[in-house]
N, C-alpha and C. Protein backbone atom coordinates (compact mmCIF):
# COMPACT_ATOMS: atom_id res chain seq x y z
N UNK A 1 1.88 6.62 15.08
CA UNK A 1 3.10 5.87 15.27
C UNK A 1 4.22 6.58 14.51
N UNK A 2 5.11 6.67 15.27
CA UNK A 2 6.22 7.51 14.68
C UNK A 2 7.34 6.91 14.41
N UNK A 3 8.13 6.87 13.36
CA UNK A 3 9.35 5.62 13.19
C UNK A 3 10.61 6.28 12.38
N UNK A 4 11.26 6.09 12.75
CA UNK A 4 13.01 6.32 12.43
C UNK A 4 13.15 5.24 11.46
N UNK A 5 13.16 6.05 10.16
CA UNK A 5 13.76 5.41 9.09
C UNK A 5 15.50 5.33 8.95
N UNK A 6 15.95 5.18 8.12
CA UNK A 6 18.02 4.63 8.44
C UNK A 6 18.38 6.19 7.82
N UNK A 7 18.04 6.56 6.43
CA UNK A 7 18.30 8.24 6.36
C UNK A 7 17.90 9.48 7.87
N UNK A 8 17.18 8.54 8.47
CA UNK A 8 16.79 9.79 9.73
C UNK A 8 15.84 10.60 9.54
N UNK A 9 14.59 10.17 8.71
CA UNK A 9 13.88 11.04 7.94
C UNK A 9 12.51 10.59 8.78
N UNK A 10 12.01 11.41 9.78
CA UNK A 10 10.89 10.95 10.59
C UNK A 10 9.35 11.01 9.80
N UNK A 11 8.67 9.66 10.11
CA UNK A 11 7.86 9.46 9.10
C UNK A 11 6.41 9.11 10.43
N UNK A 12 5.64 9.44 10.42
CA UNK A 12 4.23 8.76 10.80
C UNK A 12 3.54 8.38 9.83
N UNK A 13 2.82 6.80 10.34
CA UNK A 13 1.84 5.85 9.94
C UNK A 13 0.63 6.39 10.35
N UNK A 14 -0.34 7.02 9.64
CA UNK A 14 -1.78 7.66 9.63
C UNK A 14 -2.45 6.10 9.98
N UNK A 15 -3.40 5.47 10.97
CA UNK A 15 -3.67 4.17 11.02
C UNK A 15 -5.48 4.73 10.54
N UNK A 16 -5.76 3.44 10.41
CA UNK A 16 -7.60 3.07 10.13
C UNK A 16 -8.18 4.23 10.80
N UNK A 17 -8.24 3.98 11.77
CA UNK A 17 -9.23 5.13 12.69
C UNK A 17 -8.95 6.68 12.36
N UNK A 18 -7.38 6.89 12.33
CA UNK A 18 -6.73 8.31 12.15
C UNK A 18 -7.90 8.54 11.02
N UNK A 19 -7.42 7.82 9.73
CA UNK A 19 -8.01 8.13 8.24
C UNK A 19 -9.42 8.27 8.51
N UNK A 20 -10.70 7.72 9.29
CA UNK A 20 -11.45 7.84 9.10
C UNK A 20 -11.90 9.48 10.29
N UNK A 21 -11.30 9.46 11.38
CA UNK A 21 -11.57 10.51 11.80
C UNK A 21 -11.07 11.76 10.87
N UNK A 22 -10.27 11.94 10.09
CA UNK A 22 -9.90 12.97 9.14
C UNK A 22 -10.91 13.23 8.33
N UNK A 23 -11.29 11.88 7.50
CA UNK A 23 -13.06 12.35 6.58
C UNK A 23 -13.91 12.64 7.25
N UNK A 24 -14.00 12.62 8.22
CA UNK A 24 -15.10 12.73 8.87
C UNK A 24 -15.29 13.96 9.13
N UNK A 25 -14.25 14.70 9.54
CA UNK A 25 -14.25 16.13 9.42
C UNK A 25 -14.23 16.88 7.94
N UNK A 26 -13.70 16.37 7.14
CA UNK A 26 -14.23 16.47 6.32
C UNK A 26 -15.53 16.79 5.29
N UNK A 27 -16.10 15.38 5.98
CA UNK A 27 -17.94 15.30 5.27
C UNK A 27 -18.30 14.97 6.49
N UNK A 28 -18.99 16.29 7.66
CA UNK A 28 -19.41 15.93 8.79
C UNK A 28 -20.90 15.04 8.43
N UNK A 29 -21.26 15.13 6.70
CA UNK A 29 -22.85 14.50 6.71
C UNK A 29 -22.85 13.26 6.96
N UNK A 30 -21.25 12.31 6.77
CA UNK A 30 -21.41 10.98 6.94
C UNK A 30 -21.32 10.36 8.07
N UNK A 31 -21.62 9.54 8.58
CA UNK A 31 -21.36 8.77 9.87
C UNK A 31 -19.97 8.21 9.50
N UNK A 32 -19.22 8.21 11.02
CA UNK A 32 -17.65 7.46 10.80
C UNK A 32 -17.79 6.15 10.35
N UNK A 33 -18.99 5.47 11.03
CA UNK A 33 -19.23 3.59 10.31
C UNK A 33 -19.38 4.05 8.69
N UNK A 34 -20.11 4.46 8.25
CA UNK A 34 -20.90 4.73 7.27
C UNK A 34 -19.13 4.77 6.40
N UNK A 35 -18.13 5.85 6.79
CA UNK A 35 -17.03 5.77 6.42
C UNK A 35 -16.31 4.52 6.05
N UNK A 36 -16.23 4.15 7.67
CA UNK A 36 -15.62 2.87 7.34
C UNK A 36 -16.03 1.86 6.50
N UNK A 37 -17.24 1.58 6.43
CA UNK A 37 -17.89 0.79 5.48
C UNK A 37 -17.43 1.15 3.85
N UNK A 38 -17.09 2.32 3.77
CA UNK A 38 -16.62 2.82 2.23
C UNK A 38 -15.28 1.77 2.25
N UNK A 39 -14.05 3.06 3.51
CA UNK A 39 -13.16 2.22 3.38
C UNK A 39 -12.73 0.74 3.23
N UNK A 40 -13.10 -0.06 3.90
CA UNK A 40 -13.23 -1.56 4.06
C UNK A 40 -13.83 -1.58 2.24
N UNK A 41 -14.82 -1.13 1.53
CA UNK A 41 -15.13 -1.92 0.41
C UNK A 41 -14.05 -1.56 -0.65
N UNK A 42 -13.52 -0.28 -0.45
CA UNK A 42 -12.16 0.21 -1.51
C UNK A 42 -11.44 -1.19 -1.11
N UNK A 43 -10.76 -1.17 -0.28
CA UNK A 43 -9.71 -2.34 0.21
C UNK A 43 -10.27 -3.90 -0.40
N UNK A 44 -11.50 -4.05 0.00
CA UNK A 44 -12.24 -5.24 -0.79
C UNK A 44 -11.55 -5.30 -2.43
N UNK A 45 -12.64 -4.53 -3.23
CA UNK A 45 -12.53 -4.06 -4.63
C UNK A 45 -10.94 -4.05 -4.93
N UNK A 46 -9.87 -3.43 -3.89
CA UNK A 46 -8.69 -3.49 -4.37
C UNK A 46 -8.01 -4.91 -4.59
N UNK A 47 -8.04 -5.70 -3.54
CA UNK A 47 -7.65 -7.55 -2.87
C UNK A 47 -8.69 -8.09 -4.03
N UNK A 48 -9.53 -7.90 -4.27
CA UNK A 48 -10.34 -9.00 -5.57
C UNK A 48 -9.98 -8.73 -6.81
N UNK A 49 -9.18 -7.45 -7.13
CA UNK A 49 -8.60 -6.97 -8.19
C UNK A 49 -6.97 -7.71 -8.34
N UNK A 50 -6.64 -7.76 -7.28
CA UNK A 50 -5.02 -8.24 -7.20
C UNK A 50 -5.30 -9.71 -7.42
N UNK A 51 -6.39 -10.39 -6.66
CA UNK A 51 -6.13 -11.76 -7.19
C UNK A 51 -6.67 -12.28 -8.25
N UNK A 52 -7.16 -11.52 -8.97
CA UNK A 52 -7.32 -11.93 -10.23
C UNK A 52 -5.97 -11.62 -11.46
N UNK A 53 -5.35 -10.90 -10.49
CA UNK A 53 -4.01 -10.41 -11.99
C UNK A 53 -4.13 -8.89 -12.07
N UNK A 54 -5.36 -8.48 -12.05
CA UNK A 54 -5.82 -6.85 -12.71
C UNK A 54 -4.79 -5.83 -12.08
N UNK A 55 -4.37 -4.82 -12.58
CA UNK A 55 -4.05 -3.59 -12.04
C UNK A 55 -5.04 -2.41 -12.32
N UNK A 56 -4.60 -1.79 -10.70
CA UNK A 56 -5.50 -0.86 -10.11
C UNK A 56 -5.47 0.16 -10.64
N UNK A 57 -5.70 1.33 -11.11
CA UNK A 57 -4.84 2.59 -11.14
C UNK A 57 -5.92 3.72 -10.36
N UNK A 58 -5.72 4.30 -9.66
CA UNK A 58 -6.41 5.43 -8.88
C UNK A 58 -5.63 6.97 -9.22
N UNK A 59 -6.65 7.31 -9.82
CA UNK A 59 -5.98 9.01 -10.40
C UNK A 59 -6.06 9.90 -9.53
N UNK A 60 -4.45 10.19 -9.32
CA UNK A 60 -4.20 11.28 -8.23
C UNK A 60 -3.38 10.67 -7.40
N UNK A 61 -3.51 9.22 -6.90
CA UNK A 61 -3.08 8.51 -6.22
C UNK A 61 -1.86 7.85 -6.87
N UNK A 62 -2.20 6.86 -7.98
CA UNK A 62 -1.32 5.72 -8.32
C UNK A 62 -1.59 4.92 -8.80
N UNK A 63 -0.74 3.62 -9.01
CA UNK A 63 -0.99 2.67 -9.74
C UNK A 63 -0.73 1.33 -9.31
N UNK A 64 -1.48 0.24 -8.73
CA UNK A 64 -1.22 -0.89 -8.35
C UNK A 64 -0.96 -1.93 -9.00
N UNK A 65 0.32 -2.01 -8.98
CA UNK A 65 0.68 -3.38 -10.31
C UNK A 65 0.94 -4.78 -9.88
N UNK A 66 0.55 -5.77 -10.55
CA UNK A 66 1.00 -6.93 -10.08
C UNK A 66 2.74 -7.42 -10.88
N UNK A 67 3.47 -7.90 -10.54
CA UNK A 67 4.36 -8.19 -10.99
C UNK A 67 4.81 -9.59 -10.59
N UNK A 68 5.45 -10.49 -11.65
CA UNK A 68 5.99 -11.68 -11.43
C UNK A 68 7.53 -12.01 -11.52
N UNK A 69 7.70 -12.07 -10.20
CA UNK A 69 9.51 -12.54 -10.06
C UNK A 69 9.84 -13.74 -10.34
N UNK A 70 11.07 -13.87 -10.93
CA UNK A 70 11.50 -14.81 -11.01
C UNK A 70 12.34 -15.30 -10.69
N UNK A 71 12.42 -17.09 -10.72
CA UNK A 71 13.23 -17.82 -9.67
C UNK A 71 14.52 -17.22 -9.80
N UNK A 72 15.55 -17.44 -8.43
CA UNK A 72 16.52 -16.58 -8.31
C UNK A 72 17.30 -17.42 -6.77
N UNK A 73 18.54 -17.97 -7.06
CA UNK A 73 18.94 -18.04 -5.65
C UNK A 73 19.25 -16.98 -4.81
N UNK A 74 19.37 -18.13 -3.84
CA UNK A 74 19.66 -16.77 -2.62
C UNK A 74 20.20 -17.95 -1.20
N UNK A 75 20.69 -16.84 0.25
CA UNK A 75 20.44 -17.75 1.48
C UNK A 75 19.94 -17.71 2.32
N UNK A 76 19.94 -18.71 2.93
CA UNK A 76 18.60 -18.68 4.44
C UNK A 76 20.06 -17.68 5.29
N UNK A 77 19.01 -16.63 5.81
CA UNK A 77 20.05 -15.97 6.44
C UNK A 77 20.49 -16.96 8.13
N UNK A 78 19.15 -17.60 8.56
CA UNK A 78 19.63 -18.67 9.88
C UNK A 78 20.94 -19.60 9.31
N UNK A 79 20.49 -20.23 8.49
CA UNK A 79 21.32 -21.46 8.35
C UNK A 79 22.46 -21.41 6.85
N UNK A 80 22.60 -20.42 6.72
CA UNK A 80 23.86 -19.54 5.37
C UNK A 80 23.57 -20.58 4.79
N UNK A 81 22.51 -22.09 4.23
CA UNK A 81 22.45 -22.75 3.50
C UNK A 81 21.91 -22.04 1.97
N UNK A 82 22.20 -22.40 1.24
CA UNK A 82 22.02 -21.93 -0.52
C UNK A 82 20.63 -22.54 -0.82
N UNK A 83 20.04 -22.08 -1.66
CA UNK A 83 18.25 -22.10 -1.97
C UNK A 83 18.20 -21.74 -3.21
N UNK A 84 17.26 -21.99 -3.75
CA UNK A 84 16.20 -21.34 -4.71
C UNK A 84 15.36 -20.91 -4.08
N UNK A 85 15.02 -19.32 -4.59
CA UNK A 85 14.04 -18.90 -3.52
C UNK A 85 13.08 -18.51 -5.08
N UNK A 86 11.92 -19.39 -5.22
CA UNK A 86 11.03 -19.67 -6.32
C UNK A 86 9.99 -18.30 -6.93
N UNK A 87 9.83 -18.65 -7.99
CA UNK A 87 8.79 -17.69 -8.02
C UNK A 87 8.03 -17.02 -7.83
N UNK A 88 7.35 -16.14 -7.95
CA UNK A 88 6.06 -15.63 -6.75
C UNK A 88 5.56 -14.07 -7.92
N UNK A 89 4.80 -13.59 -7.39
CA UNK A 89 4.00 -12.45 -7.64
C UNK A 89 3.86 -11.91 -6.45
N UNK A 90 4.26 -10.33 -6.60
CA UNK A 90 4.21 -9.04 -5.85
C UNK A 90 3.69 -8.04 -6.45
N UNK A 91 2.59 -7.37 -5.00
CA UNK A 91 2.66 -5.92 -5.85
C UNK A 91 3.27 -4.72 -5.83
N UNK A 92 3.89 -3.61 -6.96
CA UNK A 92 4.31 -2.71 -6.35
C UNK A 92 3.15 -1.62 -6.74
N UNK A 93 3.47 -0.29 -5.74
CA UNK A 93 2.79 0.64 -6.18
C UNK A 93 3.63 1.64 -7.16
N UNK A 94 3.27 2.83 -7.88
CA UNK A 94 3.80 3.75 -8.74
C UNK A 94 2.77 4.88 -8.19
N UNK A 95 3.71 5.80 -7.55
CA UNK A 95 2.91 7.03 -7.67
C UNK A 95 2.74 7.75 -8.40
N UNK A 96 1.73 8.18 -8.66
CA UNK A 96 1.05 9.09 -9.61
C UNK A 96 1.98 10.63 -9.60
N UNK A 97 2.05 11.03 -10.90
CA UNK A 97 3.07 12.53 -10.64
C UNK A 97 2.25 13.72 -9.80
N UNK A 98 0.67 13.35 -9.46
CA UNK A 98 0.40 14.30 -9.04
C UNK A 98 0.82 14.09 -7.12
N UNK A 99 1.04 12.97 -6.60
CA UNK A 99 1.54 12.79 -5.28
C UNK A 99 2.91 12.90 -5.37
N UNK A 100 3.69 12.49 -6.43
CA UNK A 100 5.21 12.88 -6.47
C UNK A 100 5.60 14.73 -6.06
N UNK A 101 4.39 14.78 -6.63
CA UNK A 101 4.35 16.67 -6.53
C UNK A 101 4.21 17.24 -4.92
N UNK A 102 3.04 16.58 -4.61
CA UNK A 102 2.74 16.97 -3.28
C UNK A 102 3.57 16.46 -2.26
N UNK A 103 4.36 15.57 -2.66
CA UNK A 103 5.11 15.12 -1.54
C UNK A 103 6.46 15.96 -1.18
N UNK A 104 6.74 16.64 -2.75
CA UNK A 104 8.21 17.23 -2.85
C UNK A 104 8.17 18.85 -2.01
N UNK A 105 6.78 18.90 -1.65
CA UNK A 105 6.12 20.52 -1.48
C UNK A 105 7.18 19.84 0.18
């Protein structure tokens, strides 16, 4: 999938299948399920980590943080009515300087 960001900077979305046909060539010893089954438990291990609070950190990769916003007005953009738009927890990521690197290549 290919998408037009607002700088004009053309970006593709690598999806599930892409990623696993790439390892696969990779480590022709594994089966693509056998793959996916990895993938799917990273993603697990990651979602049981977030709802507990924990941050992730994957070396090479990054760092998955949980963060807590706070209350803050704002407006419903339908109805320009005024709100509190309440608290909540998000995560952001932090890339690691070694993908900051590879990305700048």
């Amino acid at each position: 999938m290919v998408r037009k960001k607002k700088n004009k900077i053309l970006t593709k979305t690598m999806t599930n299948k892409e990623t696993i046909s790439k390892l696969a060539t990779i480590y022709p010893g594994i089966s693509t399920n056998k793959l996916s089954q990895i993938i799917a438990s990273l993603i697990h291990i990651i979602t049981e980590a977030v709802k507990k609070n924990e941050s992730i950190k994957i070396s090479g990769l990054g760092i998955f943080i949980i963060k807590q916003i706070k209350e803050r007005p704002g407006i419903n953009p339908r109805t320009k009515e005024k709100m509190i738009i309440p608290s909540h927890k998000a995560i952001k990521f932090r890339a690691s300087e070694t993908l900051k690197k590879a990305m700048k290549r």
